[in-house]
C-alpha atoms as a PDB file:
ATOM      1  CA  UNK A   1     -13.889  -0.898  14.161  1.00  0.00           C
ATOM      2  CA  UNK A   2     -13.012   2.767  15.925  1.00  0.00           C
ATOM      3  CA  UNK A   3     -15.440   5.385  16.114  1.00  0.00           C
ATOM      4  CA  UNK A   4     -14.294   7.722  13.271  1.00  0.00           C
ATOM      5  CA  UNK A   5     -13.232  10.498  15.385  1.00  0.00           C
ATOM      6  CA  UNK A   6     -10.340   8.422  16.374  1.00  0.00           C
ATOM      7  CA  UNK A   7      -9.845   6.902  13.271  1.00  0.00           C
ATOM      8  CA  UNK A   8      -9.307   9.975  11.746  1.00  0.00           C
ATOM      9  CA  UNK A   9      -6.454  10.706  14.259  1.00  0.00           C
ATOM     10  CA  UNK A  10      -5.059   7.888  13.707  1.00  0.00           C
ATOM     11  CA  UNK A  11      -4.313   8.440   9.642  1.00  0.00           C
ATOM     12  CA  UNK A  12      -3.147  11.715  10.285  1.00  0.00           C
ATOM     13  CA  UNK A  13      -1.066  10.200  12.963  1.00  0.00           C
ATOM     14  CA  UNK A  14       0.427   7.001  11.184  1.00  0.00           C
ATOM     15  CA  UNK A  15       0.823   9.528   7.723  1.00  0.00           C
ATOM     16  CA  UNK A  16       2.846  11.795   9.696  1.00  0.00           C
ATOM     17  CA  UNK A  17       5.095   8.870  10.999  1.00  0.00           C
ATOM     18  CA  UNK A  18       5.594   7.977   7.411  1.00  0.00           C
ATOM     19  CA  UNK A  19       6.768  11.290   6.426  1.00  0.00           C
ATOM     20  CA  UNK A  20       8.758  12.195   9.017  1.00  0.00           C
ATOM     21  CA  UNK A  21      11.011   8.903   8.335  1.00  0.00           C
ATOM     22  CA  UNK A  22      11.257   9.855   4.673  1.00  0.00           C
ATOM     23  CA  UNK A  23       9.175   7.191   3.279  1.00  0.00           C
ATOM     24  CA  UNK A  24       7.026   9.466   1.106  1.00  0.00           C
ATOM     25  CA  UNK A  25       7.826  13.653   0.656  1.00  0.00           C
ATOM     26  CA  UNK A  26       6.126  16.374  -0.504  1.00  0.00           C
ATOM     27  CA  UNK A  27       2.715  16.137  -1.109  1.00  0.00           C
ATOM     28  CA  UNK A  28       3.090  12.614  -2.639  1.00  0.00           C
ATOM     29  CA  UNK A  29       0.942   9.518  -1.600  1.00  0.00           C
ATOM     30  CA  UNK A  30      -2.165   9.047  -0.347  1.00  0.00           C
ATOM     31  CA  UNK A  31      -3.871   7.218   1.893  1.00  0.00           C
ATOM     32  CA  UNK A  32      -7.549   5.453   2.595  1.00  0.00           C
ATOM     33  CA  UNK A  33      -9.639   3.905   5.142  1.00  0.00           C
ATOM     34  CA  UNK A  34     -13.106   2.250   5.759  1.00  0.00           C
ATOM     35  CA  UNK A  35     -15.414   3.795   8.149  1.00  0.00           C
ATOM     36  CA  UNK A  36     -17.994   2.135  10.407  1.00  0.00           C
ATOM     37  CA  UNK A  37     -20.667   3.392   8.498  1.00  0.00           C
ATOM     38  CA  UNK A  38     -19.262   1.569   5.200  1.00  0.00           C
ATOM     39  CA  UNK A  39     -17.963   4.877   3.624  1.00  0.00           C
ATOM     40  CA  UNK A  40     -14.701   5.948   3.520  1.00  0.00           C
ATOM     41  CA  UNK A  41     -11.977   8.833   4.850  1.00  0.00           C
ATOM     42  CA  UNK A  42      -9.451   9.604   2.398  1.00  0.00           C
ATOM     43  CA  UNK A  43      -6.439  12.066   2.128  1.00  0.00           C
ATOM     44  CA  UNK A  44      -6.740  14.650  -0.322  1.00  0.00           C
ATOM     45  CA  UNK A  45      -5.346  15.727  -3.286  1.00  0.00           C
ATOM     46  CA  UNK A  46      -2.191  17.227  -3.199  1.00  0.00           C
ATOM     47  CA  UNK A  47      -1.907  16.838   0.544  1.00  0.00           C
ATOM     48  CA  UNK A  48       1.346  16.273   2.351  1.00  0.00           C
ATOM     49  CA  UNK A  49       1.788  13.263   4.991  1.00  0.00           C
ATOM     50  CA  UNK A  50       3.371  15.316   7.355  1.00  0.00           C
ATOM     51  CA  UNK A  51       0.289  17.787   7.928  1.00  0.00           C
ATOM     52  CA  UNK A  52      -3.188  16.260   6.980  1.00  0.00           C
ATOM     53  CA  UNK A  53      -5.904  17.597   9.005  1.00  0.00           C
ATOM     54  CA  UNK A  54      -8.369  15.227  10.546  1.00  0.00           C
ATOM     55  CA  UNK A  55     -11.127  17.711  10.176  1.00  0.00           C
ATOM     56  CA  UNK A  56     -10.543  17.932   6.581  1.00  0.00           C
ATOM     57  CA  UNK A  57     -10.369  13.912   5.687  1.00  0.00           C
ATOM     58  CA  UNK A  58     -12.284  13.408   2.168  1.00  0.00           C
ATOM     59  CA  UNK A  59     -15.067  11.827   3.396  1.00  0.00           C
ATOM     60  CA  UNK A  60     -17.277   9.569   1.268  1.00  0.00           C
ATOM     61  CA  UNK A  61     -20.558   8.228   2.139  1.00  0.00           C
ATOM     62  CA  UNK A  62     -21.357   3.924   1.807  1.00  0.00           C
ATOM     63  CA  UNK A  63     -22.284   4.898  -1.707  1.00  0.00           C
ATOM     64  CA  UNK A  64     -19.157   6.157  -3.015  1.00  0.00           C
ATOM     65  CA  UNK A  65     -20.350   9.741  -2.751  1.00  0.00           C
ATOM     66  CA  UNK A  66     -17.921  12.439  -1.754  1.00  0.00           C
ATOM     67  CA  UNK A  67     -20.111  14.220   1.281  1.00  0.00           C
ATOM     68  CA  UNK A  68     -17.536  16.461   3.780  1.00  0.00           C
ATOM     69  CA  UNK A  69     -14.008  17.282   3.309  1.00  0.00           C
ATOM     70  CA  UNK A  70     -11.705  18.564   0.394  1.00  0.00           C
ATOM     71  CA  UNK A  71     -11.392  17.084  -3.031  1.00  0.00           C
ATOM     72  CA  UNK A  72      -9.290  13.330  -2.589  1.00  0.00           C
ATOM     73  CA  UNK A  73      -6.959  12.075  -4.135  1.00  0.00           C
ATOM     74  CA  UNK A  74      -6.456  11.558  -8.049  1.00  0.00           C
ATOM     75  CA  UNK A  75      -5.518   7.920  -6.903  1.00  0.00           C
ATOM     76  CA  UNK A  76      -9.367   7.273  -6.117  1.00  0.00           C
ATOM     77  CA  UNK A  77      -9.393   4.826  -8.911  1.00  0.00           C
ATOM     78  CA  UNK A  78      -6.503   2.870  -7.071  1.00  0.00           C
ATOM     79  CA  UNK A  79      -8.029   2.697  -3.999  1.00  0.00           C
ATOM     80  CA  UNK A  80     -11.780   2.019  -4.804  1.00  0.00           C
ATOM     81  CA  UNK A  81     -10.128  -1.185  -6.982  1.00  0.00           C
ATOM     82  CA  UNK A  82      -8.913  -2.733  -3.691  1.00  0.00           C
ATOM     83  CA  UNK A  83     -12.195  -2.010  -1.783  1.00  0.00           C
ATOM     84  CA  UNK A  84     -14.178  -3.457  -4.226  1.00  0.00           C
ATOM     85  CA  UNK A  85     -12.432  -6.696  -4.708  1.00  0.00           C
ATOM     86  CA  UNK A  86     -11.461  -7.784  -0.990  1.00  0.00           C
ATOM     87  CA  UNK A  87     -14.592  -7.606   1.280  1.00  0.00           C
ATOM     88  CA  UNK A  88     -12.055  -7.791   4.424  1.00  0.00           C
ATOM     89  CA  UNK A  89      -9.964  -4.702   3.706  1.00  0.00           C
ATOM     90  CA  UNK A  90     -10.247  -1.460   5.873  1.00  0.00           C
ATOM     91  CA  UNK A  91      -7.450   0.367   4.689  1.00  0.00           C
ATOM     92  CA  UNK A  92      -5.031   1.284   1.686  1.00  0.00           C
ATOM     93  CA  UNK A  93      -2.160   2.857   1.673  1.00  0.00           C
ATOM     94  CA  UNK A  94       0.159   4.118  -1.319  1.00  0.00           C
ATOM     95  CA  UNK A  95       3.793   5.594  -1.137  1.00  0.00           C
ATOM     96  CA  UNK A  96       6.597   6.977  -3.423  1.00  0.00           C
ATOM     97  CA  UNK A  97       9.245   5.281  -1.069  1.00  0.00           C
ATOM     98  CA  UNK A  98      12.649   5.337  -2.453  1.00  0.00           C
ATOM     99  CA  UNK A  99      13.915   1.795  -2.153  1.00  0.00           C
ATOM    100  CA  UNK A 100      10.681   0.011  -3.622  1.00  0.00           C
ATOM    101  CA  UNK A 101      10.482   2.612  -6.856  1.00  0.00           C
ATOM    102  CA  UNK A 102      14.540   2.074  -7.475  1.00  0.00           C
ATOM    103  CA  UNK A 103      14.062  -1.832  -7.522  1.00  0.00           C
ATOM    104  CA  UNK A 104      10.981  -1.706  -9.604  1.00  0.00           C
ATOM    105  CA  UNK A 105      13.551   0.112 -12.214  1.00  0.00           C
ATOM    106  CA  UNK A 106      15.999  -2.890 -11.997  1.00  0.00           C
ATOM    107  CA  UNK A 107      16.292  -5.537 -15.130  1.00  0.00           C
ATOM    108  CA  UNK A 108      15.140  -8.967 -14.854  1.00  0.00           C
ATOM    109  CA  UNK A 109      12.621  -8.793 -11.829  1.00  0.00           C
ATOM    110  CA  UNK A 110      10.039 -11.069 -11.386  1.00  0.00           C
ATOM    111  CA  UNK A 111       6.899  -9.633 -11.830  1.00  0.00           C
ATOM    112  CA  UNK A 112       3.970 -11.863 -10.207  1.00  0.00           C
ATOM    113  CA  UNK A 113       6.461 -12.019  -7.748  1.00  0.00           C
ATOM    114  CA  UNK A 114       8.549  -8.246  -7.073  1.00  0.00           C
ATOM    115  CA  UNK A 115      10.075  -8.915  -3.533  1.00  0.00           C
ATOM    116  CA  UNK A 116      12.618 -11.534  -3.294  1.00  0.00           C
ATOM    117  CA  UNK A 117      12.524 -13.485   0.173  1.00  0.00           C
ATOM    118  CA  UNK A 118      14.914 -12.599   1.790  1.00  0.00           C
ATOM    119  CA  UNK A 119      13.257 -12.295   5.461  1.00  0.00           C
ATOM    120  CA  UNK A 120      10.185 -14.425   7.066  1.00  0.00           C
ATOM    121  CA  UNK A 121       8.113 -10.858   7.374  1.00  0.00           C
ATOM    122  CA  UNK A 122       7.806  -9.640   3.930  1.00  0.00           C
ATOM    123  CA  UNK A 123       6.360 -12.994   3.254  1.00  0.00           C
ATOM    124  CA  UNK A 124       4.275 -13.038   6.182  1.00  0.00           C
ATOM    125  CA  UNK A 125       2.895  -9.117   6.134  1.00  0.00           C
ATOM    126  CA  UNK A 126       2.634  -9.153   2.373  1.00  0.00           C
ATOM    127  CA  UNK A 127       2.491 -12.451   0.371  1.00  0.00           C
ATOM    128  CA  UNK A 128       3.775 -11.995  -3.084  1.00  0.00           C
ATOM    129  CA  UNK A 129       4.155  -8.683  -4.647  1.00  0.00           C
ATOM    130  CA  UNK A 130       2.806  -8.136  -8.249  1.00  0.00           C
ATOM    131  CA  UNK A 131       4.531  -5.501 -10.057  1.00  0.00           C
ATOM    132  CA  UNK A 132       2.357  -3.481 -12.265  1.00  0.00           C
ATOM    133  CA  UNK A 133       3.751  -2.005 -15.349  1.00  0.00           C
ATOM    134  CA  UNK A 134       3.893   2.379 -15.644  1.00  0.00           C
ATOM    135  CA  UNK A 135       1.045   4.070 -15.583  1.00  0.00           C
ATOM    136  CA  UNK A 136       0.421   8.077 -15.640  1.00  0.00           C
ATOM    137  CA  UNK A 137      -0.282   9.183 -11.753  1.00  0.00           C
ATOM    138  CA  UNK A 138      -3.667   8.661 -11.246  1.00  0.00           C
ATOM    139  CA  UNK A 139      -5.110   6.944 -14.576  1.00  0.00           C
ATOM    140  CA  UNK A 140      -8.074   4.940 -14.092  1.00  0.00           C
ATOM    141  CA  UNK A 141      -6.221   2.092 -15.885  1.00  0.00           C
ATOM    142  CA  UNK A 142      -4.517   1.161 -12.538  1.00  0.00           C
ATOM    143  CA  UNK A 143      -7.801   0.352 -10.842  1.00  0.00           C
ATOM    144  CA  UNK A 144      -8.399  -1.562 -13.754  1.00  0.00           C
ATOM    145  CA  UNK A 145      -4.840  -3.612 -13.529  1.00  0.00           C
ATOM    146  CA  UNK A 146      -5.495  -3.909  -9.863  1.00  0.00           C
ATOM    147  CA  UNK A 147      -9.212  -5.632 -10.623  1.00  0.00           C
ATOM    148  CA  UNK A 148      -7.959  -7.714 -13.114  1.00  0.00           C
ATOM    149  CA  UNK A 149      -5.955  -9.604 -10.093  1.00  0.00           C
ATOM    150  CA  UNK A 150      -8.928 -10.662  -8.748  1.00  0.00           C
ATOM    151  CA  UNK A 151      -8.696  -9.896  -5.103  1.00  0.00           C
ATOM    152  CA  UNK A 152      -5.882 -12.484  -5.145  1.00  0.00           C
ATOM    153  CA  UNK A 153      -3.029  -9.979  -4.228  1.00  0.00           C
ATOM    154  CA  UNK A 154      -2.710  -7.183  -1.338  1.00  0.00           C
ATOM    155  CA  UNK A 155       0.073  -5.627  -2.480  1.00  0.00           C
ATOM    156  CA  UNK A 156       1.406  -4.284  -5.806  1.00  0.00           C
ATOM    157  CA  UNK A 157       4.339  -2.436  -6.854  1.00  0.00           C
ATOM    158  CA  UNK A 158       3.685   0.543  -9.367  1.00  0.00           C
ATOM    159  CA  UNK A 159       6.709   0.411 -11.973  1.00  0.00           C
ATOM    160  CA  UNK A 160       8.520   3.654 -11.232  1.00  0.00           C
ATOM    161  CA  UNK A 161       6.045   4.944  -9.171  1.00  0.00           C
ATOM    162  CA  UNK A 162       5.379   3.201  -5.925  1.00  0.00           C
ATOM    163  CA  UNK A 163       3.700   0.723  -3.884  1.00  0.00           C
ATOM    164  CA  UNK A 164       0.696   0.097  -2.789  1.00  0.00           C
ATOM    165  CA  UNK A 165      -0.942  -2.005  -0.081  1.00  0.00           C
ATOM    166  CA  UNK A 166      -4.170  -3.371   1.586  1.00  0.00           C
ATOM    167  CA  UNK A 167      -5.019  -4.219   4.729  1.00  0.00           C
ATOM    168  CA  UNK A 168      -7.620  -5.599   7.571  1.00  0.00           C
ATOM    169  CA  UNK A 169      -7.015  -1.485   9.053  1.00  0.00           C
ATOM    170  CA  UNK A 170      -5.249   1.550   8.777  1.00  0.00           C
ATOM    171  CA  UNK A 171      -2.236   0.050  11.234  1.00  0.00           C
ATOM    172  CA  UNK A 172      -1.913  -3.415   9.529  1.00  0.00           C
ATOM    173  CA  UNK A 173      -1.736  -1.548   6.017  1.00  0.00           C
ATOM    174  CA  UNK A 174       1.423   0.717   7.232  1.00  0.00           C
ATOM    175  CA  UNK A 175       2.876  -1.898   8.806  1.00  0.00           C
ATOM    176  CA  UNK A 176       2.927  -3.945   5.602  1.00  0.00           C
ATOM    177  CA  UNK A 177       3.957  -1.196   3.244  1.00  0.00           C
ATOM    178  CA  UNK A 178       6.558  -0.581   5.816  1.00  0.00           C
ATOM    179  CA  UNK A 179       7.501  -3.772   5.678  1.00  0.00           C
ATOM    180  CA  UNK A 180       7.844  -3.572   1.522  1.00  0.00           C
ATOM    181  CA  UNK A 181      10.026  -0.985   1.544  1.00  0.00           C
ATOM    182  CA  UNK A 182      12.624  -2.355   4.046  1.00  0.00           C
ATOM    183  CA  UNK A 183      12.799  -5.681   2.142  1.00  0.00           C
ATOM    184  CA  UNK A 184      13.437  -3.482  -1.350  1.00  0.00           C
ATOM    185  CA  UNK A 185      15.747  -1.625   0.947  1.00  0.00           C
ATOM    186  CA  UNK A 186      17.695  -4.996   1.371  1.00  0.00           C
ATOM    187  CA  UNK A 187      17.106  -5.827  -1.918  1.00  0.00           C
ATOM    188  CA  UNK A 188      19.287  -3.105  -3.487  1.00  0.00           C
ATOM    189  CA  UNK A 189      21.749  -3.343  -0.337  1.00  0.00           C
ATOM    190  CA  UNK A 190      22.444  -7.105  -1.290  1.00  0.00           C
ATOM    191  CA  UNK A 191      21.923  -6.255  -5.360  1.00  0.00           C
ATOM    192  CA  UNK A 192      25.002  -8.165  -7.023  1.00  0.00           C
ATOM    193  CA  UNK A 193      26.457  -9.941  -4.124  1.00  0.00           C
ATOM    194  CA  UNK A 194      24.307 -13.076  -4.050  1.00  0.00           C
ATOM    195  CA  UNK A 195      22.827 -12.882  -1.120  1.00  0.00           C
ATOM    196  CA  UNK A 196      21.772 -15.994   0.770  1.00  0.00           C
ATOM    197  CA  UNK A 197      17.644 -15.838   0.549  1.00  0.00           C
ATOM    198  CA  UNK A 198      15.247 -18.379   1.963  1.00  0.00           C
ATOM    199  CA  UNK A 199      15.311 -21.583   0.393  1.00  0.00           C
ATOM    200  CA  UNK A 200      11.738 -22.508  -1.548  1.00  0.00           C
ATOM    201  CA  UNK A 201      11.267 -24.874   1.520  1.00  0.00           C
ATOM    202  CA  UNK A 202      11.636 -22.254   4.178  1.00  0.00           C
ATOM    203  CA  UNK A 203       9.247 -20.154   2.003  1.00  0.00           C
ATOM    204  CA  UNK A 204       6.690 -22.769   2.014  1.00  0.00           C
ATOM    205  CA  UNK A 205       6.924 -23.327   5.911  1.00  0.00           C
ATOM    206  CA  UNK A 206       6.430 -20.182   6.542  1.00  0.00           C
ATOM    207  CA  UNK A 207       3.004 -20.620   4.253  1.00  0.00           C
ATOM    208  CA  UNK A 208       1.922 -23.471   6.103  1.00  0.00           C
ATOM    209  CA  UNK A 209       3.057 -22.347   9.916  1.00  0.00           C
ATOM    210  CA  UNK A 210       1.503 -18.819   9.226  1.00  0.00           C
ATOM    211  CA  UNK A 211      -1.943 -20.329   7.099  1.00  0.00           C
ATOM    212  CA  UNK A 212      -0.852 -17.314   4.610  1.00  0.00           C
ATOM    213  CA  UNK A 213      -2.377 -19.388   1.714  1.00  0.00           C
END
């Protein structure tokens, strides 16, 4: 794990990535990540992506106990559920990209399993999606939705909202969400024109090849 000077370049760094590429705007998303201590740096509330300040992280202690920083994120709920019920996640990430929020509004979607396959890396960065029904921005009852999985799922799509994704750290998190929103992003490209996905058999060698089960 990095010493947490460095980590907290790095979130600022990675969030500022995300903005600049339009996958979140404004002052919406948020992101988390596990410290060496066993506490937590988290963006706060209201914070844009494109200028968080590493000197002004939310910083929680191993406790749960907000000790330096400004106020975090009304998502806290959301990302404490993930923490809490996958002992080998160091990082969470949550975005209001477009693609992923216009598929989630689409009829007749699969919901333990959101993502269709239609590449070998959303399978292998992110497993299957569950997609969560609405919830108001930052009510408690999506930690709750997201415990009730079980720690079986890393990634979940929040029903016109956004997704939302664990990780092993801070990188492997924004790869993965990255890598959600660029399969939605083919998704609605190829809505309608029957697209040629993987076959259940190339799905399930990509299980066994990659040990993602």
């Amino acid at each position: 794990m990095i010493p947490e000077s460095r980590l907290r370049e790095q979130i600022c760094l990675l969030a500022k990535s995300m903005y600049e590429r339009g996958l979140t705007s404004g002052s919406t998303g948020n992101i988390s990540a596990r410290t060496e201590d066993g506490g937590l740096l988290v963006s706060p509330t209201g914070a844009c992506f494109g200028r968080l300040d590493p000197a002004r992280l939310s910083r929680f202690d191993a406790g749960g106990a907000l000790i330096d920083g400004d106020l975090p994120t009304k998502e806290m709920p959301l990302h404490s559920a993930f923490y809490d019920t996958h002992s080998t996640v160091g990082a969470v990430v949550h975005l209001h990209s477009c693609h992923s929020v216009a598929l989630s509004m689409m009829p007749d979607l699969d919901e333990d399993n959101f993502l269709p396959p239609l590449t070998p890396y959303g399978i292998m960065k992110l497993g299957k999606v569950k997609l969560l029904p609405f919830f108001l921005p930052g009510d408690a009852a999506i930690g709750q939705a997201v415990r009730g999985l079980a720690g079986k799922r890393t990634a979940v799509m929040l029903a016109n909202h956004g997704p939302v994704v664990a990780g092993k750290d801070v990188e492997a998190a924004c790869d993965a969400i990255e890598e959600l929103e660029d399969t939605a992003r083919l998704a609605m490209l190829t809505r309608g024109l029957n697209p040629r996905a993987l076959t259940n058999d190339q799905v399930q060698a990509l299980i066994t090849k990659f040990d993602l089960e």
